[in-house]
N, C-alpha and C. Protein backbone atom coordinates (compact mmCIF):
# COMPACT_ATOMS: atom_id res chain seq x y z
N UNK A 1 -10.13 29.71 26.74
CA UNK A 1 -10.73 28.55 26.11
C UNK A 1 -11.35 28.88 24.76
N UNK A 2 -11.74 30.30 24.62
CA UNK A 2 -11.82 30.47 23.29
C UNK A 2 -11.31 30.11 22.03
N UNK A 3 -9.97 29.74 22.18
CA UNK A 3 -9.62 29.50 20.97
C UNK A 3 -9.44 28.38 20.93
N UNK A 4 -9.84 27.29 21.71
CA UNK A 4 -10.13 25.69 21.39
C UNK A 4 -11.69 25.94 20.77
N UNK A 5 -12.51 26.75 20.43
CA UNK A 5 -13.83 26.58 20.28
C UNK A 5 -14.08 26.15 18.92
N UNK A 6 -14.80 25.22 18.55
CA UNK A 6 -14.84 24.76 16.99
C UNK A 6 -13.43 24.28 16.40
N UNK A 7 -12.79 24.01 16.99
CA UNK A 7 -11.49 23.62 16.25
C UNK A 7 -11.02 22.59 15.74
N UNK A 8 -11.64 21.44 16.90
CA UNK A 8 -10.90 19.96 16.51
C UNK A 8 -12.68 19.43 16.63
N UNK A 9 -12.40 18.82 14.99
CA UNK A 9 -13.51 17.93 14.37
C UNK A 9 -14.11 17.28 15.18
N UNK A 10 -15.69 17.37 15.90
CA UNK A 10 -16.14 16.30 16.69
C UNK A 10 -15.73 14.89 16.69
N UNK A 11 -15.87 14.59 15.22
CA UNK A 11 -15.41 13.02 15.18
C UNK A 11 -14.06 12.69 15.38
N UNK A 12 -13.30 13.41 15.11
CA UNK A 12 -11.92 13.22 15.51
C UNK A 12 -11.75 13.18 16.77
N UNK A 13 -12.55 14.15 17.83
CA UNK A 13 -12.44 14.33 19.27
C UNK A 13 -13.07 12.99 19.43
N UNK A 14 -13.94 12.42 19.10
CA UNK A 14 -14.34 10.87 19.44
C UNK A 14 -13.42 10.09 19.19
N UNK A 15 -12.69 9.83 18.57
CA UNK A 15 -11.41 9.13 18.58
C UNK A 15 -10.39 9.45 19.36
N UNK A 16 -10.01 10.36 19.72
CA UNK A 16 -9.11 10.74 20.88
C UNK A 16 -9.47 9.96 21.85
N UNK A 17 -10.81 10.79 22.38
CA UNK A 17 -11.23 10.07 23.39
C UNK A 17 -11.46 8.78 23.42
N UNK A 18 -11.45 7.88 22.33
CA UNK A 18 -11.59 6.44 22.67
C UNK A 18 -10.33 5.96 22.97
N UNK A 19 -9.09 6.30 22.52
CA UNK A 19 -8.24 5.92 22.98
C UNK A 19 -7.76 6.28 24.30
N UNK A 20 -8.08 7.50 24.71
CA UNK A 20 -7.61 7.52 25.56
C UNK A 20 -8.55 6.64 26.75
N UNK A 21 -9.96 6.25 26.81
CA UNK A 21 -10.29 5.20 27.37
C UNK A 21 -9.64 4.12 27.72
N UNK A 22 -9.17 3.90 26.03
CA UNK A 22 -8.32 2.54 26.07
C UNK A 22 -7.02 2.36 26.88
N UNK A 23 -6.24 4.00 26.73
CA UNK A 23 -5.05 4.07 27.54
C UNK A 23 -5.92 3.79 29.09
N UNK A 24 -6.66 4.29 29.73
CA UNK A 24 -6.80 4.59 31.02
C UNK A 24 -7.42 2.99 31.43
N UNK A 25 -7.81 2.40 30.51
CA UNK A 25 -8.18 0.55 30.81
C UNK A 25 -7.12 0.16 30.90
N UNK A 26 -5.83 0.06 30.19
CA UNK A 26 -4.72 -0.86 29.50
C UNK A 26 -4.15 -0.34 31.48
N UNK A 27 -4.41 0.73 31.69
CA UNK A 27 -3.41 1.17 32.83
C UNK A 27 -4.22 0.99 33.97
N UNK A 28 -5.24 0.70 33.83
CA UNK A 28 -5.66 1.01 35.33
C UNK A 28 -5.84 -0.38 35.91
N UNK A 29 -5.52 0.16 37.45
CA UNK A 29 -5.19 -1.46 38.24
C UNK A 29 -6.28 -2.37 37.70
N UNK A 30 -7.21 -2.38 37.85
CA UNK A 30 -8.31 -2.91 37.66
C UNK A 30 -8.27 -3.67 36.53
N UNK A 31 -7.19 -3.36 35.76
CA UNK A 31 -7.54 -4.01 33.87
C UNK A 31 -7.28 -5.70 33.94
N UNK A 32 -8.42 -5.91 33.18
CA UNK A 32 -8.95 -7.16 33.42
C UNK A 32 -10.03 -7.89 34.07
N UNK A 33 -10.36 -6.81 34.64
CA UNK A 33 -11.24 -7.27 35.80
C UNK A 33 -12.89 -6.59 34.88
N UNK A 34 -13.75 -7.18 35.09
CA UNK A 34 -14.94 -7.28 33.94
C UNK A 34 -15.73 -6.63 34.75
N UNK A 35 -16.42 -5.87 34.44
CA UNK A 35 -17.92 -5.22 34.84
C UNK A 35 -18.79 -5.55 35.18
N UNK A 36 -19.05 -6.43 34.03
CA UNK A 36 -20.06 -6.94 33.56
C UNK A 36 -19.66 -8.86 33.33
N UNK A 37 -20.56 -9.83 33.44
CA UNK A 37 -20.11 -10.94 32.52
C UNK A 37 -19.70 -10.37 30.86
N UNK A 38 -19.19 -11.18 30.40
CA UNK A 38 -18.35 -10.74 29.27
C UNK A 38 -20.20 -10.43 27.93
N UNK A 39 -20.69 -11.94 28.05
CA UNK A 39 -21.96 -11.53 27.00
C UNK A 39 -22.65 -10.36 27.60
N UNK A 40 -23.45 -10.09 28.88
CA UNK A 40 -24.03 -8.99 29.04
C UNK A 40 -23.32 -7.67 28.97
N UNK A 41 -21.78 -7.54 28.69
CA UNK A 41 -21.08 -7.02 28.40
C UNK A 41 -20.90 -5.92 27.36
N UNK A 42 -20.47 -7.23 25.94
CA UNK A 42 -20.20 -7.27 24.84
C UNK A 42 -22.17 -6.71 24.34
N UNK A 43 -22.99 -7.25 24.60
CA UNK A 43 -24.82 -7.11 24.01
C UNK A 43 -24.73 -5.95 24.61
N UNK A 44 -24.35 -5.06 25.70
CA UNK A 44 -24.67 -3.87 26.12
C UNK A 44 -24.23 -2.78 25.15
N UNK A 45 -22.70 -3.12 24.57
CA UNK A 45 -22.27 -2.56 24.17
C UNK A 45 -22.44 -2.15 22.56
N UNK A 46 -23.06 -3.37 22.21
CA UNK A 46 -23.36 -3.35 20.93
C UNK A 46 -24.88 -2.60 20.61
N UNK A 47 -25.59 -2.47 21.57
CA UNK A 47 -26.95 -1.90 21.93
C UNK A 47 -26.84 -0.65 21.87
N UNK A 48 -25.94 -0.32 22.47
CA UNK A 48 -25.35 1.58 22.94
C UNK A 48 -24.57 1.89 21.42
N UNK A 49 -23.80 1.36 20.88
CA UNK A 49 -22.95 1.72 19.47
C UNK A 49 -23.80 1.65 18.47
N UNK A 50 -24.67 0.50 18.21
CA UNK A 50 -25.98 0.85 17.73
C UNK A 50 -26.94 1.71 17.96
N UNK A 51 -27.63 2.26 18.81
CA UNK A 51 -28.07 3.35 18.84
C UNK A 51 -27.73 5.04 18.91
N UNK A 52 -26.35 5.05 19.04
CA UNK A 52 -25.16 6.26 19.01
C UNK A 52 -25.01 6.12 17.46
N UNK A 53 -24.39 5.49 16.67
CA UNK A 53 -24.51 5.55 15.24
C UNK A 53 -25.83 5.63 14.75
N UNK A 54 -26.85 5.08 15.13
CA UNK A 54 -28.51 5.65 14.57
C UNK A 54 -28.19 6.97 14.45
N UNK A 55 -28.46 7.98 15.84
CA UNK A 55 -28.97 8.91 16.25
C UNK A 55 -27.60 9.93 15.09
N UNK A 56 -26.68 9.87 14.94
CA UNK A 56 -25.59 10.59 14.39
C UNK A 56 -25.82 9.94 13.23
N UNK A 57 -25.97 9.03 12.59
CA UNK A 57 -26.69 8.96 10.92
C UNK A 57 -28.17 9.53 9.85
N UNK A 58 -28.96 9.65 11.76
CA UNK A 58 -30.08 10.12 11.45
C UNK A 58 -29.93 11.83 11.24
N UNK A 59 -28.91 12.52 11.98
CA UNK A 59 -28.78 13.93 12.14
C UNK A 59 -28.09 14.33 10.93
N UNK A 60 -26.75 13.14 10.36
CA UNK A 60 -26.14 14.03 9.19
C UNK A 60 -27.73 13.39 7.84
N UNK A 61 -28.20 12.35 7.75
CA UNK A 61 -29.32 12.50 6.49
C UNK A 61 -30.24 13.66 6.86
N UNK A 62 -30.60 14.06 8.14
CA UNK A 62 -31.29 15.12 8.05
C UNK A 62 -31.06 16.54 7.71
N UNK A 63 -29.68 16.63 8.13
CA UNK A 63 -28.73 17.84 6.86
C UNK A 63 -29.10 17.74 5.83
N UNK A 64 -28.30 16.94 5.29
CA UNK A 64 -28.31 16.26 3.75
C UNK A 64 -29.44 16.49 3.06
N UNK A 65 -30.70 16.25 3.79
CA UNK A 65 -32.08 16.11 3.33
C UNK A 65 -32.45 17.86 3.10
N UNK A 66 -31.73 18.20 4.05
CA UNK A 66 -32.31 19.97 4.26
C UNK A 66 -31.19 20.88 3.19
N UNK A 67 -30.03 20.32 2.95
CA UNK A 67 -29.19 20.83 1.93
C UNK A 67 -28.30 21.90 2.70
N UNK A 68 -27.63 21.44 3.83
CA UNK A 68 -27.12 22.41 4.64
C UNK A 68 -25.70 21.54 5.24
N UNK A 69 -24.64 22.59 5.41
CA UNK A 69 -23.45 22.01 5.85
C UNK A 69 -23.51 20.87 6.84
N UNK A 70 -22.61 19.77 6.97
CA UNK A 70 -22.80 18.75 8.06
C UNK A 70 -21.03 19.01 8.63
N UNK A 71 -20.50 20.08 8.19
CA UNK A 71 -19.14 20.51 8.69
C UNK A 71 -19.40 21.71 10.17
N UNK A 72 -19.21 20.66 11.27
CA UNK A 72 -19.35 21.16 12.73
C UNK A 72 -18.14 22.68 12.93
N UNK A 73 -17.13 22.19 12.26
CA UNK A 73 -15.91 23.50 12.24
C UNK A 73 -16.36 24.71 11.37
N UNK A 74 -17.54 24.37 10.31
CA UNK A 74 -18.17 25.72 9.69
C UNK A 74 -19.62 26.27 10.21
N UNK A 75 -19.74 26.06 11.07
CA UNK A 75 -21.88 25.91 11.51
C UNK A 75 -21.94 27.53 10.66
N UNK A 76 -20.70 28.31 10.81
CA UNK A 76 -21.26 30.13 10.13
C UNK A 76 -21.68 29.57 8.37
N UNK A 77 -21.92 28.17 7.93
CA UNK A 77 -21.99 28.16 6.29
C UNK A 77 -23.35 27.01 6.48
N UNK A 78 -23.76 27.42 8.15
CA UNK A 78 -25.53 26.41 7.59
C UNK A 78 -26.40 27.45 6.74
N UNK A 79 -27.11 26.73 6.14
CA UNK A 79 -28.48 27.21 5.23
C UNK A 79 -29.62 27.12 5.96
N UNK A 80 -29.76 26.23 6.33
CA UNK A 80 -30.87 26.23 7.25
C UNK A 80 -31.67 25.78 8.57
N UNK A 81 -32.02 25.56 9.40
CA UNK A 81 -32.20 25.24 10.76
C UNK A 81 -33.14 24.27 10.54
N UNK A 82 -32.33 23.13 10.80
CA UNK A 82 -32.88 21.79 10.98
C UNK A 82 -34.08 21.53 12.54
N UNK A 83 -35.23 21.04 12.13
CA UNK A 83 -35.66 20.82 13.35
C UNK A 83 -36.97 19.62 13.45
N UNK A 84 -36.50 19.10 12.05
CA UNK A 84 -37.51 18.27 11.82
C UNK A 84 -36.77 16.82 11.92
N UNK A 85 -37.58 15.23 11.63
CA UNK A 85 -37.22 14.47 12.24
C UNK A 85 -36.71 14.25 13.73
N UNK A 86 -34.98 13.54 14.22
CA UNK A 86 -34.30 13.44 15.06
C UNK A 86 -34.32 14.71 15.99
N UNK A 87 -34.42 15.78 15.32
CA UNK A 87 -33.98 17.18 15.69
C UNK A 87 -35.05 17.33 16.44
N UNK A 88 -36.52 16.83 15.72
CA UNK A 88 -37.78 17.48 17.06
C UNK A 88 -37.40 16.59 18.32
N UNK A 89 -36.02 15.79 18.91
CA UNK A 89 -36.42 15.45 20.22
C UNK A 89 -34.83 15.66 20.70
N UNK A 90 -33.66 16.17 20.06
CA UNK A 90 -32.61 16.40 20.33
C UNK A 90 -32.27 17.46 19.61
N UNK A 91 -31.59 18.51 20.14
CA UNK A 91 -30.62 19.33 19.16
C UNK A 91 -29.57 19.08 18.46
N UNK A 92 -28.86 17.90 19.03
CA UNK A 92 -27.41 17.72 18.99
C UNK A 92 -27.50 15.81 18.39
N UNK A 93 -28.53 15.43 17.50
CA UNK A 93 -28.15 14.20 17.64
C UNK A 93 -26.81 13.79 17.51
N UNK A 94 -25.95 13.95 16.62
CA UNK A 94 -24.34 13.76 15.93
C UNK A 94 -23.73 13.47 17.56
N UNK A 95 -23.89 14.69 18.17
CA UNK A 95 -23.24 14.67 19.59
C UNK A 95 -23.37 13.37 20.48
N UNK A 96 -24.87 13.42 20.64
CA UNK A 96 -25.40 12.50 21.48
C UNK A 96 -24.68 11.36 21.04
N UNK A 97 -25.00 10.56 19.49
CA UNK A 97 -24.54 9.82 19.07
C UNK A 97 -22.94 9.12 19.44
N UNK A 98 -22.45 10.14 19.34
CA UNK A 98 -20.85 10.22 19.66
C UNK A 98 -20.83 9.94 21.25
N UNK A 99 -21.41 10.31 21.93
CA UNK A 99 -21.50 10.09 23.61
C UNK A 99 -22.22 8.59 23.60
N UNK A 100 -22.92 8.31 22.84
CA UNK A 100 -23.11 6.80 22.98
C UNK A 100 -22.51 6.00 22.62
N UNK A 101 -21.84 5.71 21.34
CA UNK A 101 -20.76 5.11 20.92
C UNK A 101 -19.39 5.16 22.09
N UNK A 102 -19.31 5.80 22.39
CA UNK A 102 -17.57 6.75 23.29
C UNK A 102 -18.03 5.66 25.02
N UNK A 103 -19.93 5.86 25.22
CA UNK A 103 -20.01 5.14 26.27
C UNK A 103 -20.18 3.44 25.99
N UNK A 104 -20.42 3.13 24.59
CA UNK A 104 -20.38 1.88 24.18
C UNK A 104 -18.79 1.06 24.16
N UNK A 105 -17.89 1.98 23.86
CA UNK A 105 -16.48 1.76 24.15
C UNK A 105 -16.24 1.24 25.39
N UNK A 106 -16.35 2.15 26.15
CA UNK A 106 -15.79 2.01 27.80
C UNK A 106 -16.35 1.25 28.59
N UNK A 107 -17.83 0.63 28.17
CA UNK A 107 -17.90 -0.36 28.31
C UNK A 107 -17.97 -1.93 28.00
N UNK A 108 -17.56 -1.77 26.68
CA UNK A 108 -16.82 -2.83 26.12
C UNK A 108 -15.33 -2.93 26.65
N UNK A 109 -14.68 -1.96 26.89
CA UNK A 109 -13.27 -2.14 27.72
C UNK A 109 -13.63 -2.81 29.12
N UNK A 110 -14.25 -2.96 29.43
CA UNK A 110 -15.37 -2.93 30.79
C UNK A 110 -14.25 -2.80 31.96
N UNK A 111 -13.27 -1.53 31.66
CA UNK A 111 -12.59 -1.22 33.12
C UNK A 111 -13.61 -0.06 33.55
N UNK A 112 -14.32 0.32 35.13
CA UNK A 112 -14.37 1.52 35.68
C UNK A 112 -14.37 2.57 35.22
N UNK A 113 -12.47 2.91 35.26
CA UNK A 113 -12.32 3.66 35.36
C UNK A 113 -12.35 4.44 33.83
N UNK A 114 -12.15 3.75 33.13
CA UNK A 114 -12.52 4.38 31.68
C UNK A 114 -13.79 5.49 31.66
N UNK A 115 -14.44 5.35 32.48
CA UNK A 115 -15.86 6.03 32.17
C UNK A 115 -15.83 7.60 32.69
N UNK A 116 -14.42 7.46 33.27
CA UNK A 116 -14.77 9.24 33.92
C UNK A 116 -14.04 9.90 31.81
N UNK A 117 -13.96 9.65 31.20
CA UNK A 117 -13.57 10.34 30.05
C UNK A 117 -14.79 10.50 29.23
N UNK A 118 -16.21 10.33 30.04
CA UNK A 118 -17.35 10.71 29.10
C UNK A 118 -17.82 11.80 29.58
N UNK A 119 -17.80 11.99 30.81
CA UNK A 119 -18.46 13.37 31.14
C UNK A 119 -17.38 14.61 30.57
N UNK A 120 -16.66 14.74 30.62
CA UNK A 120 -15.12 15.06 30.28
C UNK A 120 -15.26 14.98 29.10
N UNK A 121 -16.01 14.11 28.00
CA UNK A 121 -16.09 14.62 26.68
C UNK A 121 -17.40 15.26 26.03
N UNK A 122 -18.36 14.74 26.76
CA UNK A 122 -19.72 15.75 27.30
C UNK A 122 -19.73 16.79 27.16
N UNK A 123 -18.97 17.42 28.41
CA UNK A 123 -18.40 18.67 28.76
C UNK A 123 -17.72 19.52 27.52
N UNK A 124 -16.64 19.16 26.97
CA UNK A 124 -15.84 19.45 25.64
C UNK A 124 -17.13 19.88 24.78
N UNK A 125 -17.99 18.95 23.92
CA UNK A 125 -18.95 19.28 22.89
C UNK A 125 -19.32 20.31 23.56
N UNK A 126 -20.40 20.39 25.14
CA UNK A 126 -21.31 21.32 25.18
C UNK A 126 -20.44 22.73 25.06
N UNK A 127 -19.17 22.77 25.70
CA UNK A 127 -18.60 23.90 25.93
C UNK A 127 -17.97 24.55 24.89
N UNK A 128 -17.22 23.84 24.03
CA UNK A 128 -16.14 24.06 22.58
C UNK A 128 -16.60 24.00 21.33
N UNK A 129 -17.83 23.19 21.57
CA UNK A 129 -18.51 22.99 20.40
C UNK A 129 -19.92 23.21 20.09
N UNK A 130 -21.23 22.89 20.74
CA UNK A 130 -22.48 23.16 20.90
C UNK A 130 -22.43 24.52 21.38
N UNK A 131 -22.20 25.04 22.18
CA UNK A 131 -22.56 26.44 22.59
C UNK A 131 -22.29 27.37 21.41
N UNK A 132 -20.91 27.59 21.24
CA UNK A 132 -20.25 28.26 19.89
C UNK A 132 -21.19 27.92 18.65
N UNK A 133 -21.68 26.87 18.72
CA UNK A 133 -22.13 26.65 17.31
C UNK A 133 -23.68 27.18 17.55
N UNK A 134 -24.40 27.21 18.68
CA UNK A 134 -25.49 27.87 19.09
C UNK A 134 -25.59 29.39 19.27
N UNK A 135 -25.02 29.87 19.24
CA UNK A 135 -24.43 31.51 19.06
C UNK A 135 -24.85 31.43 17.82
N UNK A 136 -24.09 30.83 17.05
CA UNK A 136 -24.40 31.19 15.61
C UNK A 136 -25.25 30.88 14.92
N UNK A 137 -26.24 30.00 15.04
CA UNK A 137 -27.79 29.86 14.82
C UNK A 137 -28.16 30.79 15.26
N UNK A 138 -27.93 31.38 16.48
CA UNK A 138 -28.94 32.39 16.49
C UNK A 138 -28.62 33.83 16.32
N UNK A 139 -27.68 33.70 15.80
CA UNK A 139 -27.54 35.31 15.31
C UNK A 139 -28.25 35.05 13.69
N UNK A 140 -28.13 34.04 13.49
CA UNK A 140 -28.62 33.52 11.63
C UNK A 140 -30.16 33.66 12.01
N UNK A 141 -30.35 32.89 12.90
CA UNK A 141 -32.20 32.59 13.04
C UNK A 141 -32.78 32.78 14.58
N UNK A 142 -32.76 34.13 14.24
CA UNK A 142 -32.51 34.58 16.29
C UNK A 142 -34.06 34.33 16.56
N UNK A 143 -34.91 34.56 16.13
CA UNK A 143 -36.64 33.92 16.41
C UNK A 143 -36.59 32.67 15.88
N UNK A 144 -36.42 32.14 15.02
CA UNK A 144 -36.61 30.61 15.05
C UNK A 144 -36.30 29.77 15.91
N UNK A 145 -34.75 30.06 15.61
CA UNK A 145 -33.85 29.11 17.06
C UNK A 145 -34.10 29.54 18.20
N UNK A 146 -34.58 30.50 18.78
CA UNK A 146 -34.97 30.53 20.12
C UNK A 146 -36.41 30.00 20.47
N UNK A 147 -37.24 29.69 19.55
CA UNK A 147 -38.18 29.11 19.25
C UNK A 147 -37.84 27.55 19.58
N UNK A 148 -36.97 27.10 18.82
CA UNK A 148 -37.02 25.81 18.87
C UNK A 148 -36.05 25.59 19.81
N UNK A 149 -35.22 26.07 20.60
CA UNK A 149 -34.61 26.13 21.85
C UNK A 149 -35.72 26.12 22.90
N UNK A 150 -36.55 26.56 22.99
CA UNK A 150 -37.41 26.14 24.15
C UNK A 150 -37.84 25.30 23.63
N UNK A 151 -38.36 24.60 22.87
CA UNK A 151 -39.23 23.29 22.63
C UNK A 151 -38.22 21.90 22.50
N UNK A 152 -37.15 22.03 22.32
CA UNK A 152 -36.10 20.89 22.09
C UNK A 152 -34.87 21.11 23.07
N UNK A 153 -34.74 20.23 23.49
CA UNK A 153 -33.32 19.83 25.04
C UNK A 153 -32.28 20.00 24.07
N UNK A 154 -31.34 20.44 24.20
CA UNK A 154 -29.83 20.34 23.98
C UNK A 154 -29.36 18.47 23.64
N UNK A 155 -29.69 18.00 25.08
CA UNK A 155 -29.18 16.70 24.32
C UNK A 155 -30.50 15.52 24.42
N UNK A 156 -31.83 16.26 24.60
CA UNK A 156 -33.08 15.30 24.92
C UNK A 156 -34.28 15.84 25.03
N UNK A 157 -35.00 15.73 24.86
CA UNK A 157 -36.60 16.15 25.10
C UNK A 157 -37.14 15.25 25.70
């Protein structure tokens, strides 16, 4: 599995995975059949995509702000260890973000079965992408980041 690690662009992996939601709605017996009423539905969904795009707009201005790569396939070309704002209550906002949007999808598809492709993309970031990219913070900032690894959750405080 090593050599899937850092490879394919988080945001791109969010698009995969939305489609393939979409494939596993379009196909699964169930399609058509609603979750939810359609408005408590549709307002859930727009609640969750709204706050998944916050949290991943708030993480790349807080790059931006700090003057450090927002390229997930280079984390070996950060400058510096973000931990202010978003960051004092998540490590991973971008991620999180993307897991909310991806769960704002599937339930706007409002089939079921769509939803087993979030843990499953969960899984992917923490394993292919967050870990690998956490190695390398801390070989860069091995007392800082272990510092702020105990005080901040991976995906929550």
């Amino acid at each position: 599995m090593k050599s899937l690690e850092m490879k394919i662009p988080p945001l791109l992996l969010l698009g995969l995975f939305m489609v393939l939601a979409g494939l596993v709605a379009v196909f699964s017996p169930s399609a058509g059949q609603h979750l939810f009423a359609d408005s408590a539905q549709n307002a859930g969904a727009l609640v969750l995509a709204g706050v998944g795009v916050y949290f991943a707009l708030q993480g790349v201005r807080q790059f931006k702000k700090a003057n450090t790569t927002i390229n997930p396939i280079h984390a070996e070309k950060a400058s510096a260890l973000v931990t202010t704002g978003v960051y004092s209550r998540t490590r991973n906002p971008m991620y999180l973000g993307f897991v909310l949007v991806l769960a704002a999808w599937c339930l706007a598809l409002g089939v079921m079965q769509s939803l087993w492709v979030l843990p499953v993309f969960a899984l992917y970031l923490n394993e292919l992408q967050i870990k690998p990219e956490e190695r390398i913070l801390r070989s860069k900032y091995p007392r800082e980041f272990s510092d702020y690894c105990s005080q901040v959750g991976r995906w929550w405080s």
